[in-house]
Protein backbone atom coordinates (compact mmCIF):
# COMPACT_ATOMS: atom_id res chain seq x y z
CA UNK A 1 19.34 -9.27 -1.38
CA UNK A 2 19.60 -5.48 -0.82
CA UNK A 3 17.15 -3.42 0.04
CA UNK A 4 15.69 -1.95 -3.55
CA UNK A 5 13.43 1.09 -4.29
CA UNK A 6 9.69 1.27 -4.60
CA UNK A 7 10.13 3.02 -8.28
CA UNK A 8 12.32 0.31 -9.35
CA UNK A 9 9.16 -2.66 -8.16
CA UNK A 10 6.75 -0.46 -9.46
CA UNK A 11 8.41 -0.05 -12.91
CA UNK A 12 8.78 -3.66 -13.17
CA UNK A 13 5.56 -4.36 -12.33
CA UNK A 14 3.84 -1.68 -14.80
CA UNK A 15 6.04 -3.38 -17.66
CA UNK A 16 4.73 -6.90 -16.85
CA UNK A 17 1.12 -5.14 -16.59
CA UNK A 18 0.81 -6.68 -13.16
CA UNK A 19 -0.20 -5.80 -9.54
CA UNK A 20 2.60 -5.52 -6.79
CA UNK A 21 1.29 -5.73 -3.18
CA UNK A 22 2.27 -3.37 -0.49
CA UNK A 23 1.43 -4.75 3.00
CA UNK A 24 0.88 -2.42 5.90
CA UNK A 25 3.72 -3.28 9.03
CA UNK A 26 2.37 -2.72 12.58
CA UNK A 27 4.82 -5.02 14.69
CA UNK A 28 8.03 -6.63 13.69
CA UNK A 29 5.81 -10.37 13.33
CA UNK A 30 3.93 -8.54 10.37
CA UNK A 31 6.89 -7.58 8.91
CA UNK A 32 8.63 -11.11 9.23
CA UNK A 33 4.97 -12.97 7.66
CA UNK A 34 4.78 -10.32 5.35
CA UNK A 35 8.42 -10.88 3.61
CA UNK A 36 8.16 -14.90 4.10
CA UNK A 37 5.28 -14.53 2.62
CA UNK A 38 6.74 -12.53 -0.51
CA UNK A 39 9.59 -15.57 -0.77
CA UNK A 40 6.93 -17.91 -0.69
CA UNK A 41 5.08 -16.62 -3.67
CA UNK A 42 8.58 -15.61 -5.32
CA UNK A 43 6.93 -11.92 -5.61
CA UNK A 44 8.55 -8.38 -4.86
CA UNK A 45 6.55 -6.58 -1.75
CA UNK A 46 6.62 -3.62 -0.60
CA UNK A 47 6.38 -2.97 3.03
CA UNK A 48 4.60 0.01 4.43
CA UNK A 49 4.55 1.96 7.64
CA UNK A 50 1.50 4.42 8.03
CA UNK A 51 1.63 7.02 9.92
CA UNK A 52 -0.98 5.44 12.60
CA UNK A 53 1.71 2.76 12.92
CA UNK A 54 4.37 5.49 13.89
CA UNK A 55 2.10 6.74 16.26
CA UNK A 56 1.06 3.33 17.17
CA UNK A 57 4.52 3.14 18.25
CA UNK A 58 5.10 6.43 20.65
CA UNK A 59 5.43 8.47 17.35
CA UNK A 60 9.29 6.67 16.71
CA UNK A 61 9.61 5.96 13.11
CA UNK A 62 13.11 4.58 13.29
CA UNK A 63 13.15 1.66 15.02
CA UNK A 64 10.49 -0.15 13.24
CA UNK A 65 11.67 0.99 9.98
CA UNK A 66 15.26 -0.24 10.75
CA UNK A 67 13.56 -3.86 11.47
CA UNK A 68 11.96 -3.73 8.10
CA UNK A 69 15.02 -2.64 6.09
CA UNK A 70 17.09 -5.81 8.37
CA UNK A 71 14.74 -8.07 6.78
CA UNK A 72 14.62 -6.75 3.34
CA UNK A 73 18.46 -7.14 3.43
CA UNK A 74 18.29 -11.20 3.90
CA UNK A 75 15.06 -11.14 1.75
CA UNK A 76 15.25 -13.70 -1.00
CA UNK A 77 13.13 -11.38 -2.86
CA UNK A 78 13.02 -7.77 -3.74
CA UNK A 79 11.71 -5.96 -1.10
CA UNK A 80 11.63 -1.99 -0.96
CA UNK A 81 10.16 0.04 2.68
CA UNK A 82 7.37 2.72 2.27
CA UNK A 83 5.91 5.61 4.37
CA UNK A 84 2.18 5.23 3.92
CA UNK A 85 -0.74 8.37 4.53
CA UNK A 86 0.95 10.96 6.06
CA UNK A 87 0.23 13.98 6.76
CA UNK A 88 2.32 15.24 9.38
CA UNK A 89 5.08 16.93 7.04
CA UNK A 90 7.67 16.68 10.23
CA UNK A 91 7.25 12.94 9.30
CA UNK A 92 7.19 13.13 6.03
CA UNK A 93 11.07 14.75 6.74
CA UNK A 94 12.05 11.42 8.58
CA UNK A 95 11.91 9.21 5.27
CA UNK A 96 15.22 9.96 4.08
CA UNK A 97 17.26 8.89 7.31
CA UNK A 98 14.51 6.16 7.73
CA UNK A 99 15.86 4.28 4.91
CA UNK A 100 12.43 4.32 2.86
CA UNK A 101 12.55 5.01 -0.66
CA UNK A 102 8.74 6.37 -0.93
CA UNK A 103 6.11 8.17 0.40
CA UNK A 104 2.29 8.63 0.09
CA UNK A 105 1.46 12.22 1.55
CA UNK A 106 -2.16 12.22 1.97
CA UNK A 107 -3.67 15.82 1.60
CA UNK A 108 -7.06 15.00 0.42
CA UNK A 109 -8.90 16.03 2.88
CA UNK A 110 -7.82 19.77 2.05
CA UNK A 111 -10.03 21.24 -0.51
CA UNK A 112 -8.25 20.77 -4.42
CA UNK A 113 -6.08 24.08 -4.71
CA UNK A 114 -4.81 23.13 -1.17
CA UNK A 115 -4.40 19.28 -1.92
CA UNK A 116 -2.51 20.68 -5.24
CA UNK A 117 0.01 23.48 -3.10
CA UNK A 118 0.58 21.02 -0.15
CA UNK A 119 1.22 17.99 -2.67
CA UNK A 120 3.44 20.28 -4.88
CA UNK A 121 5.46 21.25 -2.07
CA UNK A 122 6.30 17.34 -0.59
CA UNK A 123 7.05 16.29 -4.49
CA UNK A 124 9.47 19.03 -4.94
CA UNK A 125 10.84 17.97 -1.28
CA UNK A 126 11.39 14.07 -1.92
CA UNK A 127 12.35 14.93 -5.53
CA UNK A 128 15.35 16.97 -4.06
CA UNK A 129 16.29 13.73 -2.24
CA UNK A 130 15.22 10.98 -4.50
CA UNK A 131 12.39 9.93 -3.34
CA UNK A 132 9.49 8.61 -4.61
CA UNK A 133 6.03 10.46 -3.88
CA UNK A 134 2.66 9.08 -3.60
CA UNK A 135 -0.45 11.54 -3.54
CA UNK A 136 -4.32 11.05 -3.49
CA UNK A 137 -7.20 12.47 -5.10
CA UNK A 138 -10.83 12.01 -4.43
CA UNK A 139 -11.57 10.15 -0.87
CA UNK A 140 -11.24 6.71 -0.07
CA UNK A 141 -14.12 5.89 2.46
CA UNK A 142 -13.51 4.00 5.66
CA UNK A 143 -11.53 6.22 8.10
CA UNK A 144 -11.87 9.37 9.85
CA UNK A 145 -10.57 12.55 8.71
CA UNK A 146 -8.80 12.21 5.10
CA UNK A 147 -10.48 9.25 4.73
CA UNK A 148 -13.96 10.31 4.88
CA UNK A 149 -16.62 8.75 2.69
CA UNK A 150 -16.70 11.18 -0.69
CA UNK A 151 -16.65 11.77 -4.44
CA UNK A 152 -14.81 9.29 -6.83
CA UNK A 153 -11.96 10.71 -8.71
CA UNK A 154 -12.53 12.88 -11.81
CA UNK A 155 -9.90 11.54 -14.60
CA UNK A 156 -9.58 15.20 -15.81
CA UNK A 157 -9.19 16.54 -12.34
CA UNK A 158 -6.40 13.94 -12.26
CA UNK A 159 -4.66 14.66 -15.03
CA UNK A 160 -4.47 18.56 -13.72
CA UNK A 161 -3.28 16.92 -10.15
CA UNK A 162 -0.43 15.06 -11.97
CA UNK A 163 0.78 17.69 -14.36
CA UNK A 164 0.59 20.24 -11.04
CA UNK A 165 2.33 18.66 -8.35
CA UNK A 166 4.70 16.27 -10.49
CA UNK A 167 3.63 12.95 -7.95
CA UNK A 168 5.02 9.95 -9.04
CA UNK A 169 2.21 7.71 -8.29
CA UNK A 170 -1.77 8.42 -7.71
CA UNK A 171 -3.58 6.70 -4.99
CA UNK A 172 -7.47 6.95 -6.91
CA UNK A 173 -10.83 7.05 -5.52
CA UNK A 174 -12.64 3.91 -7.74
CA UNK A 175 -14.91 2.62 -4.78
CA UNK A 176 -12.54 0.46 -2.48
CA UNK A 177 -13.07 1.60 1.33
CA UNK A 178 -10.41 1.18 3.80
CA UNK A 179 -10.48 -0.84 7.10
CA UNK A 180 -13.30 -3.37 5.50
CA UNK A 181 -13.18 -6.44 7.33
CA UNK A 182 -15.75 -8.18 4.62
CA UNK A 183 -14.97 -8.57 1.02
CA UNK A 184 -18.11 -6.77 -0.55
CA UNK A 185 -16.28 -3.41 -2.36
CA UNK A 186 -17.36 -2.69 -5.74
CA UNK A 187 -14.65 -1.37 -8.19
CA UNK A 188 -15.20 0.79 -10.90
CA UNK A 189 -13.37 -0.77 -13.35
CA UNK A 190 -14.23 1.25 -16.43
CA UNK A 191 -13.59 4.31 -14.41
CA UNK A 192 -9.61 3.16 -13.60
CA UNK A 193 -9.46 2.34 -17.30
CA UNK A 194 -10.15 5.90 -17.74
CA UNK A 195 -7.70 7.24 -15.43
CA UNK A 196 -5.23 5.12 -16.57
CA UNK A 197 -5.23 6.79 -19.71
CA UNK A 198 -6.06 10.06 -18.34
CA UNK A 199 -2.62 10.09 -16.02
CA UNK A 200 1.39 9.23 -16.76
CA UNK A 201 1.84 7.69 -13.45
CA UNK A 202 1.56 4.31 -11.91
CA UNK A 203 -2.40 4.26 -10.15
CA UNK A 204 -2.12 2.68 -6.68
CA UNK A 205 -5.82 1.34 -4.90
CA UNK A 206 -6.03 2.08 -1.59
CA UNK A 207 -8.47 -0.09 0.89
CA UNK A 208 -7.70 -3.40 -1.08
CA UNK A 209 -8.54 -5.59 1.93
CA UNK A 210 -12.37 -5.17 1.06
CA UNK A 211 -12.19 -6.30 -2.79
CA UNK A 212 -12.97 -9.49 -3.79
CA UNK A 213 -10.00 -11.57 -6.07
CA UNK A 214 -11.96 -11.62 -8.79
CA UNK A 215 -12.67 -7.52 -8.60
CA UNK A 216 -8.59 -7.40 -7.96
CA UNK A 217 -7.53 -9.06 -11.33
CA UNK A 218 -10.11 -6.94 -12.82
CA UNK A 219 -8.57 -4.00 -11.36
CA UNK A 220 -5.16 -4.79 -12.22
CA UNK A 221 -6.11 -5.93 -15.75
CA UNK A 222 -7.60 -2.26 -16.02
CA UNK A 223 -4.85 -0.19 -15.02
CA UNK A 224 -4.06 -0.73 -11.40
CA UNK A 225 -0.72 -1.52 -10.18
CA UNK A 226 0.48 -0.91 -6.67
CA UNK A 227 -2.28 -2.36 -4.00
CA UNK A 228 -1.90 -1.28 -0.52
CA UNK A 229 -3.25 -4.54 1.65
CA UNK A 230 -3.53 -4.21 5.72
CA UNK A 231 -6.33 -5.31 6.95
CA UNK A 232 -7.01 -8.51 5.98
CA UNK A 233 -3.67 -9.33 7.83
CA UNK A 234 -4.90 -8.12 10.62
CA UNK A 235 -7.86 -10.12 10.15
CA UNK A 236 -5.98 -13.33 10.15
CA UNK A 237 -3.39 -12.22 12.43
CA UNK A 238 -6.26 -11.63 15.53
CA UNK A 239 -7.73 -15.01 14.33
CA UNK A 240 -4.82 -16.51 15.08
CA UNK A 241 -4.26 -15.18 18.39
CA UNK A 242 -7.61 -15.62 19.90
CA UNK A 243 -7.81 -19.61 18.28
CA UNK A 244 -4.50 -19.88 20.56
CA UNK A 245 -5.44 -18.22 23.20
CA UNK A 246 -7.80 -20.23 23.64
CA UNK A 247 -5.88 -22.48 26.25
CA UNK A 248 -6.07 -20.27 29.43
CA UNK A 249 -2.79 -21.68 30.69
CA UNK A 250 -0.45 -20.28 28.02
CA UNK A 251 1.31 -17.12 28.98
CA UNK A 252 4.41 -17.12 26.09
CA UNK A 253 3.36 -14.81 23.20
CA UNK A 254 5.82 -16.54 21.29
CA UNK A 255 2.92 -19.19 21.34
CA UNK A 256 0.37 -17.12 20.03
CA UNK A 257 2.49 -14.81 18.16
CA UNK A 258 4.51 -17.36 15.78
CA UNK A 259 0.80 -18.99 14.53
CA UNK A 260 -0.27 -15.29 13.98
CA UNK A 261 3.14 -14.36 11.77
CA UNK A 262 2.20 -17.22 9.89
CA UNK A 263 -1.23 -16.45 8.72
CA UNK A 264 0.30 -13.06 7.90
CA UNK A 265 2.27 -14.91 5.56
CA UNK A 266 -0.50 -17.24 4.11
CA UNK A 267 -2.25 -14.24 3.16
CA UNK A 268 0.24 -12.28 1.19
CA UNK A 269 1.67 -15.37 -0.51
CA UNK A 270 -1.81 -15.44 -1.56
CA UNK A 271 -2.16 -12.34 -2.62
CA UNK A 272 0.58 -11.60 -4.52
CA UNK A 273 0.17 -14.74 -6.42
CA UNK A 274 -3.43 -13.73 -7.21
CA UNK A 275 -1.83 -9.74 -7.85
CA UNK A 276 0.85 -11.55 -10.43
CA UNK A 277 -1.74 -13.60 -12.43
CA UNK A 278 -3.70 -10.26 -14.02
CA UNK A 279 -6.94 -10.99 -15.78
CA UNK A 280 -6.37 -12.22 -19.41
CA UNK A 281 -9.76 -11.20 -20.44
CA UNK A 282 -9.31 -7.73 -19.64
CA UNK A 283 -5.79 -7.03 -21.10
CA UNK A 284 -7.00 -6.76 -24.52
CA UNK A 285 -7.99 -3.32 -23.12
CA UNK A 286 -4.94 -1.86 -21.75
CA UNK A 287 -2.57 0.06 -24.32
């Protein structure tokens, strides 16, 4: 089916008061697991390029992008393509001709008045071209740089971040970590709750690889609805290489690549099958 746009997956997923994954693309086999994987579960995805990917890939955003938006087109399934943490603004100026219909530009590692002027400024710039923006506030733990271990977010401070720089969506702070190759995160539950009704916008949990399913329903059931997953394909994607690898004679990647693809797609079938069922004993408190 044709490539559709993030807002349009998110909406529909807010409405149902469900999760919708977003999967992080490295190589054109995560791309293929992660959309079999979506028409396995009968589930919209969104796929996601981060900016390490682009670089990952001699700093050329195009050609991977094109991939994704080839396979979204013969998708049974919605499917919509995503920029994910940048914070090089030149890059942030590729996502029009990329084909994307989002972005999450990641200034949280400035101080608040900066996060608020730099944020303001790449709203107003997708806004002028129809795109949807993602921002974050407070610091999601597990990375270098932006991503450096810090306060939760403040639903007040949140509500002032939303009303100032007019983001579409808020990537939140709520004690998921990215990079976490274990399932041990902790969420906050009554603390999304609270910025769920603090904010207008759609709340998006970052570092979703380290939360248990149970904490995930919870999450969603709360006030969570776009969940950015990457790891944990990676995590099945190496296991799958270095189980086939382990015949010394093979040389053809397609070998050890095709067994990897699939545990891509075994994982977000999962995933957004677990994302779609919610947490009945938690929706009594959404609005």
């Amino acid at each position: 089916m044709p490539l559709v746009t993030t807002q349009a997956i998110i909406d529909e997923a807010r409405a149902r008061r469900v999760g919708v994954g977003a999967f992080n693309v490295i190589t054109l086999e995560h791309a293929e697991g992660i959309v079999a994987g979506a028409e396995q579960a009968g589930a919209p995805v969104i796929l996601q390029i981060s900016e390490n990917a682009v670089k990952f890939h001699r700093g050329q955003l195009a050609p991977l992008a094109a991939a994704a938006a080839a396979l979204a087109a013969q998708a049974a399934v919605p499917v919509s393509l995503h920029l994910d943490h940048v914070e090089d603004t030149a890059l942030l100026h590729q996502v029009a001709d990329a084909g994307m219909s989002s972005v999450m530009f990641d200034a949280s590692h400035l101080d608040y008045d900066a996060n608020v002027a730099a944020t303001r400024a790449a709203a107003e710039w997708a806004h002028a071209r129809g795109l949807h923006l993602e921002a974050e506030l407070g610091k999601v733990g597990g990375k270098d740089g932006a991503h450096a271990p810090g306060v939760r977010t403040d639903p007040g401070e949140a509500a002032a971040f939303v009303a100032a720089t007019g983001v579409d969506s808020l990537a939140v702070a709520v004690g998921s970590s990215h990079a976490m190759t274990t399932r041990t995160a902790r969420l906050d539950h009554e603390l999304i709750t609270r910025l769920r009704d603090a904010v207008p916008v759609p709340l998006v949990l970052h570092g979703s690889s380290g939360v248990a399913d149970q904490d995930l329903r919870g999450a969603v059931a709360a006030g969570i609805v776009k969940v950015n997953i990457g790891t944990i394909l990676n995590v099945a994607f190496t296991a799958a290489v270095r189980e086939t690898l382990a015949e010394p004679s093979l040389v053809d990647p397609r070998k050890y690549l095709a067994p990897a693809r699939a545990g891509v797609s075994e994982v977000v079938q999962r995933m957004l099958s677990l994302l779609s069922e919610g947490d009945s004993s938690m929706v009594e408190t959404r609005p």
